[in-house]
Protein backbone atom coordinates (compact mmCIF):
# COMPACT_ATOMS: atom_id res chain seq x y z
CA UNK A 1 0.00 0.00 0.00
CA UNK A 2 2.73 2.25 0.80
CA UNK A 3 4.53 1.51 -2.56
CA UNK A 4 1.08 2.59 -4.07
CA UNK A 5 0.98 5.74 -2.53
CA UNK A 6 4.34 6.67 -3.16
CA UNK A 7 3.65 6.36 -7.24
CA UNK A 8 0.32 7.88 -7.12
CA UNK A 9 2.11 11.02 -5.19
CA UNK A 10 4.62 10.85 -8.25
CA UNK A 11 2.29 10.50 -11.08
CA UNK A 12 0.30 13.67 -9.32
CA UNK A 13 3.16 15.44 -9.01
CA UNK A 14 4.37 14.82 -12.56
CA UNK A 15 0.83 15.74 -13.66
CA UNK A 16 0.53 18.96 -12.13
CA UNK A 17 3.81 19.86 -12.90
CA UNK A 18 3.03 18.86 -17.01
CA UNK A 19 -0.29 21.05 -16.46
CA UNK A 20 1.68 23.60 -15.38
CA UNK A 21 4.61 24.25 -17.89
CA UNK A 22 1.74 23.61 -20.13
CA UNK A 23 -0.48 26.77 -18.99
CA UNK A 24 3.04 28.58 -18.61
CA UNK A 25 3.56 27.79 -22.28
CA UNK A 26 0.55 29.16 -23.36
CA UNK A 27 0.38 32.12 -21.05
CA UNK A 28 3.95 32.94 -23.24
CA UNK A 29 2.69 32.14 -26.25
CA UNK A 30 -0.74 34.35 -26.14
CA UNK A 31 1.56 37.45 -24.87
CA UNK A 32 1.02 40.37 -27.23
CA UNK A 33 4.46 41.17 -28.74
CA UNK A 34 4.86 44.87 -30.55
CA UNK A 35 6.76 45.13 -33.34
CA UNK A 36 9.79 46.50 -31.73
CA UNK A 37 9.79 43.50 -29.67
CA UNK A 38 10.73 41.27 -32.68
CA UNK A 39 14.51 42.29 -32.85
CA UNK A 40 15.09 39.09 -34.84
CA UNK A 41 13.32 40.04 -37.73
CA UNK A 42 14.48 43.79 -38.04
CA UNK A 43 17.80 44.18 -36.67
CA UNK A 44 19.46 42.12 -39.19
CA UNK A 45 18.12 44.85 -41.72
CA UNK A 46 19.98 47.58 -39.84
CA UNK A 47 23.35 46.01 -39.33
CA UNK A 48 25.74 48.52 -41.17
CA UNK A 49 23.31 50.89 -41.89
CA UNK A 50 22.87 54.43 -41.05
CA UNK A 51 19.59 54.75 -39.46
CA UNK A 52 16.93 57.62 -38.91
CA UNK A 53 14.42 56.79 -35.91
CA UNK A 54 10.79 58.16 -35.94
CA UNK A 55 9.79 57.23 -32.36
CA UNK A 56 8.89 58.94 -28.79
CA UNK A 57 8.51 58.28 -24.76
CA UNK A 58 6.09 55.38 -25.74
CA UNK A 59 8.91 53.39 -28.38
CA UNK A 60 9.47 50.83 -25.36
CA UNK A 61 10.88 47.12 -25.65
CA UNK A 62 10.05 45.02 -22.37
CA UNK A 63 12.00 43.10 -20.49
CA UNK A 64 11.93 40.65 -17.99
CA UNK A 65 12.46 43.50 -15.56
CA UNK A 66 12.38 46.69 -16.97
CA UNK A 67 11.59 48.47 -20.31
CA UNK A 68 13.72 50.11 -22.42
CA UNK A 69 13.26 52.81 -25.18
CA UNK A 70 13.67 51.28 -28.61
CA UNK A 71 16.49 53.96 -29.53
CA UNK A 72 18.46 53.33 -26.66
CA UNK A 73 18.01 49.04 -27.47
CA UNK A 74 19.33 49.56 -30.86
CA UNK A 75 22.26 51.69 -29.49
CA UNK A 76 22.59 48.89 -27.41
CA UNK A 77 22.96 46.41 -30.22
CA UNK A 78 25.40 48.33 -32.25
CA UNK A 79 23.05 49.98 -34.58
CA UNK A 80 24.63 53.07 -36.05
CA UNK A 81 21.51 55.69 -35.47
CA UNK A 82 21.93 58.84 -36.81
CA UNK A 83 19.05 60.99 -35.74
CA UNK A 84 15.43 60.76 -34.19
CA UNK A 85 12.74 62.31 -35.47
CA UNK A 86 9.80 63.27 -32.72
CA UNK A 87 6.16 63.70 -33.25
CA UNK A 88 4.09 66.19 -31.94
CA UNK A 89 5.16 66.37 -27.77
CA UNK A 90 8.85 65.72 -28.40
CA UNK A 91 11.02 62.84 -28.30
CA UNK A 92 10.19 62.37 -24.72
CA UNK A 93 6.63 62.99 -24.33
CA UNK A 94 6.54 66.15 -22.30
CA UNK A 95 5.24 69.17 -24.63
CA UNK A 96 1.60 70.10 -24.52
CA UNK A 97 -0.56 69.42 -27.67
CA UNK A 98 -0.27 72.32 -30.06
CA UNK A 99 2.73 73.24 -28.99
CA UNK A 100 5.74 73.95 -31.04
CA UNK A 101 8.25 71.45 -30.91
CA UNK A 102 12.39 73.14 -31.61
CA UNK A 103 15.63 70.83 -32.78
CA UNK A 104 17.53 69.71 -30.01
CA UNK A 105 19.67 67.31 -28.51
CA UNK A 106 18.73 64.33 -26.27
CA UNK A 107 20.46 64.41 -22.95
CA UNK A 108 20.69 61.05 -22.48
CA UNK A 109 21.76 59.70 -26.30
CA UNK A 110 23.49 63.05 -27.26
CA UNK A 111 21.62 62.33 -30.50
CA UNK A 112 19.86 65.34 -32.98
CA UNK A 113 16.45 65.15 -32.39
CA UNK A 114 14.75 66.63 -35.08
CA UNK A 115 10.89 67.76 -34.72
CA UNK A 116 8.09 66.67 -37.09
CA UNK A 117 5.76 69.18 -35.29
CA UNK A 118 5.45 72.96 -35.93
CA UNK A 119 6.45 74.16 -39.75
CA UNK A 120 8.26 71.02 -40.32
CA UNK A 121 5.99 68.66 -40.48
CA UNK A 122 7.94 66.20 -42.95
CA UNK A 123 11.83 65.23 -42.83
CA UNK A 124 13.53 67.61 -45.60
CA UNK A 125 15.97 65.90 -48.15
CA UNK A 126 19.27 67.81 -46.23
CA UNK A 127 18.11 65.56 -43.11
CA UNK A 128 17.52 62.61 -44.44
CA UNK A 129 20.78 62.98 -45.90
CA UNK A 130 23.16 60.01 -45.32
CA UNK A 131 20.07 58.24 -43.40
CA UNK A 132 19.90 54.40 -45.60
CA UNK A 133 16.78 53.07 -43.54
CA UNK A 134 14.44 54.73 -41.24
CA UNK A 135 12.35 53.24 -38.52
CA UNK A 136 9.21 54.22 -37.53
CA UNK A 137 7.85 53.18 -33.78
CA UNK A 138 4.58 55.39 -32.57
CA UNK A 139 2.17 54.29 -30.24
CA UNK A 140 -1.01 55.19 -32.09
CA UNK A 141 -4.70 55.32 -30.11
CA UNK A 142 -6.60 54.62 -33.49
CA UNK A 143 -8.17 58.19 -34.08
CA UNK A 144 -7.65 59.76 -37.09
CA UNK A 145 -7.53 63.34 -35.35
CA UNK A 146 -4.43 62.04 -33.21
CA UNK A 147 -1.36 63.27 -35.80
CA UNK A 148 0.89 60.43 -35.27
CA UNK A 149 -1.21 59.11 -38.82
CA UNK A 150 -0.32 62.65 -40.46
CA UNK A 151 3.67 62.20 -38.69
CA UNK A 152 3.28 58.61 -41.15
CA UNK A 153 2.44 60.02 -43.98
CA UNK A 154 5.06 62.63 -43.92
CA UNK A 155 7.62 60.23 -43.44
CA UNK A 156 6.67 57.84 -45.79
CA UNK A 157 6.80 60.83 -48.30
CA UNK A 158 9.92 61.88 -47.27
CA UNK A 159 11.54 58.29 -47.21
CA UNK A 160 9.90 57.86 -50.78
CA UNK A 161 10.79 60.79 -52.61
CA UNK A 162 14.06 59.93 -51.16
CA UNK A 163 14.65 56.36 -51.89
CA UNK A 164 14.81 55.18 -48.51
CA UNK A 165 13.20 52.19 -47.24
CA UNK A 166 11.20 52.43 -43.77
CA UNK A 167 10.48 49.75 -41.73
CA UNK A 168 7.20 50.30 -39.44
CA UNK A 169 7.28 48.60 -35.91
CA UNK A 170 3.86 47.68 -35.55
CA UNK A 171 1.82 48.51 -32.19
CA UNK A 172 -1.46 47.22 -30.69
CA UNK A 173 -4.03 49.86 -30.96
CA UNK A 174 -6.37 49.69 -27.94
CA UNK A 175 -9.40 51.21 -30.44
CA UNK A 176 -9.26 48.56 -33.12
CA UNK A 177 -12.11 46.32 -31.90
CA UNK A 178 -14.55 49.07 -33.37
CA UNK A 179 -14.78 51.42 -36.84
CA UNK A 180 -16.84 54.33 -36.44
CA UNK A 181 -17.53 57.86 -37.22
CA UNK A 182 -18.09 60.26 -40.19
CA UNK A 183 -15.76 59.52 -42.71
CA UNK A 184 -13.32 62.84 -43.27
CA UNK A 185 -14.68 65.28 -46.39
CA UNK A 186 -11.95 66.68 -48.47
CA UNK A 187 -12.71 70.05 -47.72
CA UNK A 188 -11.50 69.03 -44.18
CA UNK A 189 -8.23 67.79 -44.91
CA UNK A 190 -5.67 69.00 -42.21
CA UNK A 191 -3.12 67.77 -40.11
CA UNK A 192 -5.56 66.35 -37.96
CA UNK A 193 -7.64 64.70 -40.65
CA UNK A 194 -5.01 63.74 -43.72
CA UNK A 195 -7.40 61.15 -45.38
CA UNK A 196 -10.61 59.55 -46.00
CA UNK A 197 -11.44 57.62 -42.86
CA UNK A 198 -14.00 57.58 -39.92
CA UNK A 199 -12.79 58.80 -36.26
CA UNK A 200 -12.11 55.47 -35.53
CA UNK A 201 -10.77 52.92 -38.50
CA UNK A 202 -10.03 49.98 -36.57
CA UNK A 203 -6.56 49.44 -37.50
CA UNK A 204 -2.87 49.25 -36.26
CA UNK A 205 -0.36 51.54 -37.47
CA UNK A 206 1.32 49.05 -39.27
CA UNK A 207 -2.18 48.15 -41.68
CA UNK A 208 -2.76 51.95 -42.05
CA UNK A 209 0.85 52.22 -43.37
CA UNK A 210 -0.05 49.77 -46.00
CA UNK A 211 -3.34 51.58 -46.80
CA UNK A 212 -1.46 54.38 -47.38
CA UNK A 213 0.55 53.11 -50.00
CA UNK A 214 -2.17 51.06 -51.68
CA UNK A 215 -4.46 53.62 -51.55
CA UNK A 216 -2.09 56.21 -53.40
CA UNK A 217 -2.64 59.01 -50.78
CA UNK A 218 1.00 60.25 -51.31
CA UNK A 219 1.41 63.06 -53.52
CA UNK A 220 1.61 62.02 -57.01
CA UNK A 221 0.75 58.77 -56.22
CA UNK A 222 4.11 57.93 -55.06
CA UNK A 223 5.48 54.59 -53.52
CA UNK A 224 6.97 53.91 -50.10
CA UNK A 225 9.76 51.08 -49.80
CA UNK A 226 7.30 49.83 -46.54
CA UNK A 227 8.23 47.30 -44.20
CA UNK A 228 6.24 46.31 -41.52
CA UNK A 229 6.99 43.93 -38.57
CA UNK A 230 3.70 42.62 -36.91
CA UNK A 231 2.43 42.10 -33.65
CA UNK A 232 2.84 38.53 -32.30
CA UNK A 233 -0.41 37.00 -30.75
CA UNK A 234 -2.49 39.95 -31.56
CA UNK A 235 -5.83 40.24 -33.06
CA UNK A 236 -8.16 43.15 -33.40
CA UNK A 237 -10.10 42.51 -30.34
CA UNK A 238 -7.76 41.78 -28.17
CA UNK A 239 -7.61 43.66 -25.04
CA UNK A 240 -4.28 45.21 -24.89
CA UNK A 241 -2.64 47.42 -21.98
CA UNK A 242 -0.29 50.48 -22.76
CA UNK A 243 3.16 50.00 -20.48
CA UNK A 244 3.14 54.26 -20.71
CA UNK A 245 1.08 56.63 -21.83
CA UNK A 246 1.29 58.02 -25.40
CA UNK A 247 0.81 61.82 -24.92
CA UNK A 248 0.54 63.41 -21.98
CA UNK A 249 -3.39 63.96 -21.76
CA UNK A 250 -3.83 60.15 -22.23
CA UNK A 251 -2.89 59.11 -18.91
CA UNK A 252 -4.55 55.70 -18.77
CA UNK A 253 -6.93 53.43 -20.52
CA UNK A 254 -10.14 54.91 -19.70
CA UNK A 255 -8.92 58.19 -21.04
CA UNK A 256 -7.97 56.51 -24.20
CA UNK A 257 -11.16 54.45 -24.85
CA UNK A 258 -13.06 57.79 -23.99
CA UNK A 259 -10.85 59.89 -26.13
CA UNK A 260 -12.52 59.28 -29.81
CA UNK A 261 -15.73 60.96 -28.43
CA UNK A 262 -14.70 63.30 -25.56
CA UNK A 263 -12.28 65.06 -28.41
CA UNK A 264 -15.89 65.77 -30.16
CA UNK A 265 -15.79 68.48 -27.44
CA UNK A 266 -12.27 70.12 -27.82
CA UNK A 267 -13.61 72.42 -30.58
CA UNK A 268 -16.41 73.67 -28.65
CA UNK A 269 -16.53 75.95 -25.29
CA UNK A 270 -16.80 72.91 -22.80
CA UNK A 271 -13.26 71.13 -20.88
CA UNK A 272 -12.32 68.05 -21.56
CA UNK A 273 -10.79 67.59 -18.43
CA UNK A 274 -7.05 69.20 -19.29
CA UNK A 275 -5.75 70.52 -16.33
CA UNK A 276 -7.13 68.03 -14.26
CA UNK A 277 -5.57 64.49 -13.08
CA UNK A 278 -8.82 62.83 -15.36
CA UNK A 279 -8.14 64.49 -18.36
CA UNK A 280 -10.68 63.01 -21.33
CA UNK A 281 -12.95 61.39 -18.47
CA UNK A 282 -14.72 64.22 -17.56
CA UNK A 283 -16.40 67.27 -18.90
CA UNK A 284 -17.61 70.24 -17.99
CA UNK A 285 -18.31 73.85 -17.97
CA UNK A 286 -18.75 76.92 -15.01
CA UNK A 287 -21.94 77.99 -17.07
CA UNK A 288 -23.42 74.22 -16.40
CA UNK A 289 -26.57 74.06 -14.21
CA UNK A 290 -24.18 73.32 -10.32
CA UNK A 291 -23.88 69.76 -10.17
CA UNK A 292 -22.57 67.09 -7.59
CA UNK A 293 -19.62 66.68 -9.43
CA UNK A 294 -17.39 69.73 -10.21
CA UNK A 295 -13.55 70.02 -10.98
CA UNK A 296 -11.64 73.56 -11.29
CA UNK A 297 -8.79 72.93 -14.30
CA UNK A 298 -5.12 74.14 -13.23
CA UNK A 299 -1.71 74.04 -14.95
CA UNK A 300 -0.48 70.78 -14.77
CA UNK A 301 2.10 68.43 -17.15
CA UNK A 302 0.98 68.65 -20.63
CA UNK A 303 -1.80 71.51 -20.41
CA UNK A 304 -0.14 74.80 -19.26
CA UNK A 305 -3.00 76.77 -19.95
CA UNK A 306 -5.94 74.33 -20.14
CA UNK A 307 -9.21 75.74 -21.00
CA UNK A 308 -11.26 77.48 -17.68
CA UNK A 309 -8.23 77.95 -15.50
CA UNK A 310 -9.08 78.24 -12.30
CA UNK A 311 -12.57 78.73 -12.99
CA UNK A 312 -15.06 75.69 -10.99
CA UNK A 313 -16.60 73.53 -13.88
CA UNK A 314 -19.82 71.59 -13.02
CA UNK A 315 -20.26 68.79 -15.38
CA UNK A 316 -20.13 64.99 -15.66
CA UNK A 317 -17.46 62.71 -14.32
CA UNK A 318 -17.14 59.42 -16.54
CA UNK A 319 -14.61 57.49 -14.77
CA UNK A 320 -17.03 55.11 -14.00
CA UNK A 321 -18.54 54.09 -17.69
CA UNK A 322 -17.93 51.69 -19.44
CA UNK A 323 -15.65 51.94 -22.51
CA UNK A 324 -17.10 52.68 -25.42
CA UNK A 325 -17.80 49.91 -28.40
CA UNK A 326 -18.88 52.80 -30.82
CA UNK A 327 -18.07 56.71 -31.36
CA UNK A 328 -20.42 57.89 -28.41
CA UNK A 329 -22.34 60.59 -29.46
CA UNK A 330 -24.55 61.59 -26.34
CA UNK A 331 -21.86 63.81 -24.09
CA UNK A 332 -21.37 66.06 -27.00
CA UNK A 333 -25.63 65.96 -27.62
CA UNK A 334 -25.75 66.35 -23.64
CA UNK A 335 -23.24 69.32 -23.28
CA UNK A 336 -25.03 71.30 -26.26
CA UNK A 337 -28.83 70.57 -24.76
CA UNK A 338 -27.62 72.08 -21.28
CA UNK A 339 -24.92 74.80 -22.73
CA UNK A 340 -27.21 78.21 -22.17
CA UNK A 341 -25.53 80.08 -24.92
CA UNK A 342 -26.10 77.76 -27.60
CA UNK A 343 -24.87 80.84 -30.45
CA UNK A 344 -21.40 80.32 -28.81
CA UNK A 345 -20.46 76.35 -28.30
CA UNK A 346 -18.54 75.67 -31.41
CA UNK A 347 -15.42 77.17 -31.70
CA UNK A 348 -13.40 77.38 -34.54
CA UNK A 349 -12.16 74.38 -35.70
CA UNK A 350 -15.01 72.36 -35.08
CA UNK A 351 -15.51 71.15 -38.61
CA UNK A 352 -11.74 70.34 -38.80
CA UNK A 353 -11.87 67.53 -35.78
CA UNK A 354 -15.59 66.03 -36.96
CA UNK A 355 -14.37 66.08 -40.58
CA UNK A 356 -17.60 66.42 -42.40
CA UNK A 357 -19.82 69.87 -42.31
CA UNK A 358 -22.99 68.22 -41.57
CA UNK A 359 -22.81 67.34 -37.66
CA UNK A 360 -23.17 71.36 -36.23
CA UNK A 361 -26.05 71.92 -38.27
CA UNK A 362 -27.73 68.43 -37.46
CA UNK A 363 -27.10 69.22 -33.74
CA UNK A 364 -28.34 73.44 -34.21
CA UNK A 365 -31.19 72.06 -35.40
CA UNK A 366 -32.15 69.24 -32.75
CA UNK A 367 -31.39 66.10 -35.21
CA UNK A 368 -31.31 62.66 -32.78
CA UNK A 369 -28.27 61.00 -32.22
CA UNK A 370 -30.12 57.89 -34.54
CA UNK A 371 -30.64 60.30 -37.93
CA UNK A 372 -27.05 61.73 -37.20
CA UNK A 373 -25.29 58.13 -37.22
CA UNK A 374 -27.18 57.06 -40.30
CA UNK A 375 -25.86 59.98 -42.16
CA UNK A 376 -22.90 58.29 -42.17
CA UNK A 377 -23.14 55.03 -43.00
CA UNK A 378 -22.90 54.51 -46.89
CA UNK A 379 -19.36 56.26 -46.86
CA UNK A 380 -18.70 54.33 -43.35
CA UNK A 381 -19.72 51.01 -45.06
CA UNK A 382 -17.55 51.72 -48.17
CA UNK A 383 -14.34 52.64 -46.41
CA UNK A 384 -14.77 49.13 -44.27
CA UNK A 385 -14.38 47.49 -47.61
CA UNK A 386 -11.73 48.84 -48.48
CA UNK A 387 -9.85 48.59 -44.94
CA UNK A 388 -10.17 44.88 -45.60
CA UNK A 389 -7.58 44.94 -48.04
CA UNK A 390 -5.29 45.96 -45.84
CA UNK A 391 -5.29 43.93 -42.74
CA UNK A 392 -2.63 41.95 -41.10
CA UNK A 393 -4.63 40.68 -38.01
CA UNK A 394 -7.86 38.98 -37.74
């Protein structure tokens, strides 16, 4: 009897220790890997090379204990880089949005850093000058009004008309499990609205690269030399984390699942939360009827002089919803209905952000949120077609 318990302990103990490197082996296998977390596949294209980085604070390999910024990995590894190029808020993630963006060097890498924000929006030839492959790493959100898509295009431009090939590390986009939203008018075009698409487009960085070059949007219908290194374990609904946020009014993932429809508000009169430790979770205005729930915006990182300083803001906190599955029009319906001077909500801009003219008029003139959506959908339904064509994940 004893001899039978003794094996019975061992087979258990071999079992559980078989289920366990089993669920270990899966738990590794489902991990989402970005891009930039593939070295195997891109750094054997840099070796020799002199190479031109497009990235910013949120370009970050993991570890098992730490992350590091993708720049200071391929320094790491040898790679020769010559310059980085930083999107709008600067190389390291600090400036607020709008604001200009100078040439400077990075303390840490002693490296150029050359700003694709302000009047130079895309790299000139003299900078790109001895550069033989640029790399492109941006944490996107998946809104076309956020310019890291318009910081794409100018670089795939740039490395086109210049002959250089650009490799995209691909990044989960914590929006793609929805498309939504007007699709951008022409009129519209700007440099927060470059191309045909809704507000949300469902896609990674790395697909809208490709869209991008298939659908001829470069001028004169140019052709990048495009790369792109996928996600591992990644589809478009799968819930997905960011290690660090990717501006600096995006401070977690409520404020980034909220953002597609709380920016409806930016171009009006009403806060958005800058200034505040909740920024794009809250909303607001001191003209509101006085509510339960007020906040007073101040100058804090990444809004200097937010909208309302100092002034109390009654309004609705949204911390507590739960994240959106489609462009949520109601806060932006809810704001106008209670807003007492209705002649001065929109600001300038407004048509800019939305994309299409329609959507102040439909509201002005009391339109329900159901005829306002279904204005959309024939262009919505055509530009989902032609997204297909461009996917890398299911």
């Amino acid at each position: 009897m004893k001899n039978h318990l003794n094996i019975m302990t061992l087979k258990n103990t071999f079992l559980f220790w078989l289920v366990s490197a089993c669920m270990t082996s899966l738990s590794c296998q489902s991990q989402v890997l970005p891009g930039a977390e593939n070295t195997k596949q891109y750094i054997k294209l840099l070796n020799g090379k002199n190479i031109g980085v497009v990235a910013h604070q949120a370009s970050l390999i993991s570890t098992s204990d730490k992350n590091i910024h993708l720049v200071d990995a391929l320094l790491n590894e040898k790679i020769n880089v010559e310059k980085v190029f930083a999107p709008e808020h600067g190389f390291r993630g600090t400036a607020d949005a709008g604001e200009k963006i100078e040439n400077q060097i990075d303390n840490t890498t002693k490296l150029p850093i050359i700003s694709l924000y302000g009047k130079n929006r895309k790299p000139t030839n003299e900078q790109l000058e001895g550069i033989d492959i640029m790399v492109f790493d941006l944490q996107d959100v998946g809104v076309r009004f956020y310019t890291y898509l318009s910081t794409l295009h100018y670089v795939m431009e740039a490395c086109a008309e210049n002959n250089i090939p650009l490799i995209v590390l691909d990044r989960p986009n914590p929006n793609a499990h929805y498309v939504d939203g007007p699709v951008l008018e022409k009129e519209h075009t700007s440099f927060v609205g470059m191309h045909p698409v809704p507000i949300v487009y469902g896609m990674t960085i790395g697909e809208y690269a490709q869209m991008i070059n298939g659908e001829k949007w470069l001028t004169n219908e140019i052709n990048c030399d495009l790369t792109v290194i996928p996600i591992q374990n990644y589809t478009h609904s799968t819930p997905y984390k960011l290690p660090i946020r990717p501006s600096p009014n995006l401070p977690n993932e409520k404020s980034i699942s909220l953002y597609p429809s709380l920016c409806l508000l930016e171009p009006t009169v009403i806060s958005v939360g800058r200034g505040t430790a909740i920024q794009f979770q809250i909303y607001g205005h001191p003209d509101f009827p006085k509510t339960d729930f007020s906040f007073t915006p101040e100058s804090n990182f990444g809004s200097k002089n937010p909208k309302h300083k100092g002034q109390i803001c009654y309004g609705e906190n949204l911390t507590q919803v739960k994240s959106p599955n489609k462009l949520e029009l109601r806060w932006l319906l809810n704001a106008y209905k209670h807003f007492p001077q209705k002649d001065s909500f929109f600001l300038k801009g407004f048509e800019r952000i939305v994309g299409v003219s329609s959507l102040r008029k439909q509201i002005e003139e009391g339109e329900n949120e159901t005829a306002i959506r279904s204005s959309w959908m024939t262009n919505l339904e055509l530009f989902k077609k032609i997204r297909k064509n461009y996917l890398i994940y299911p």
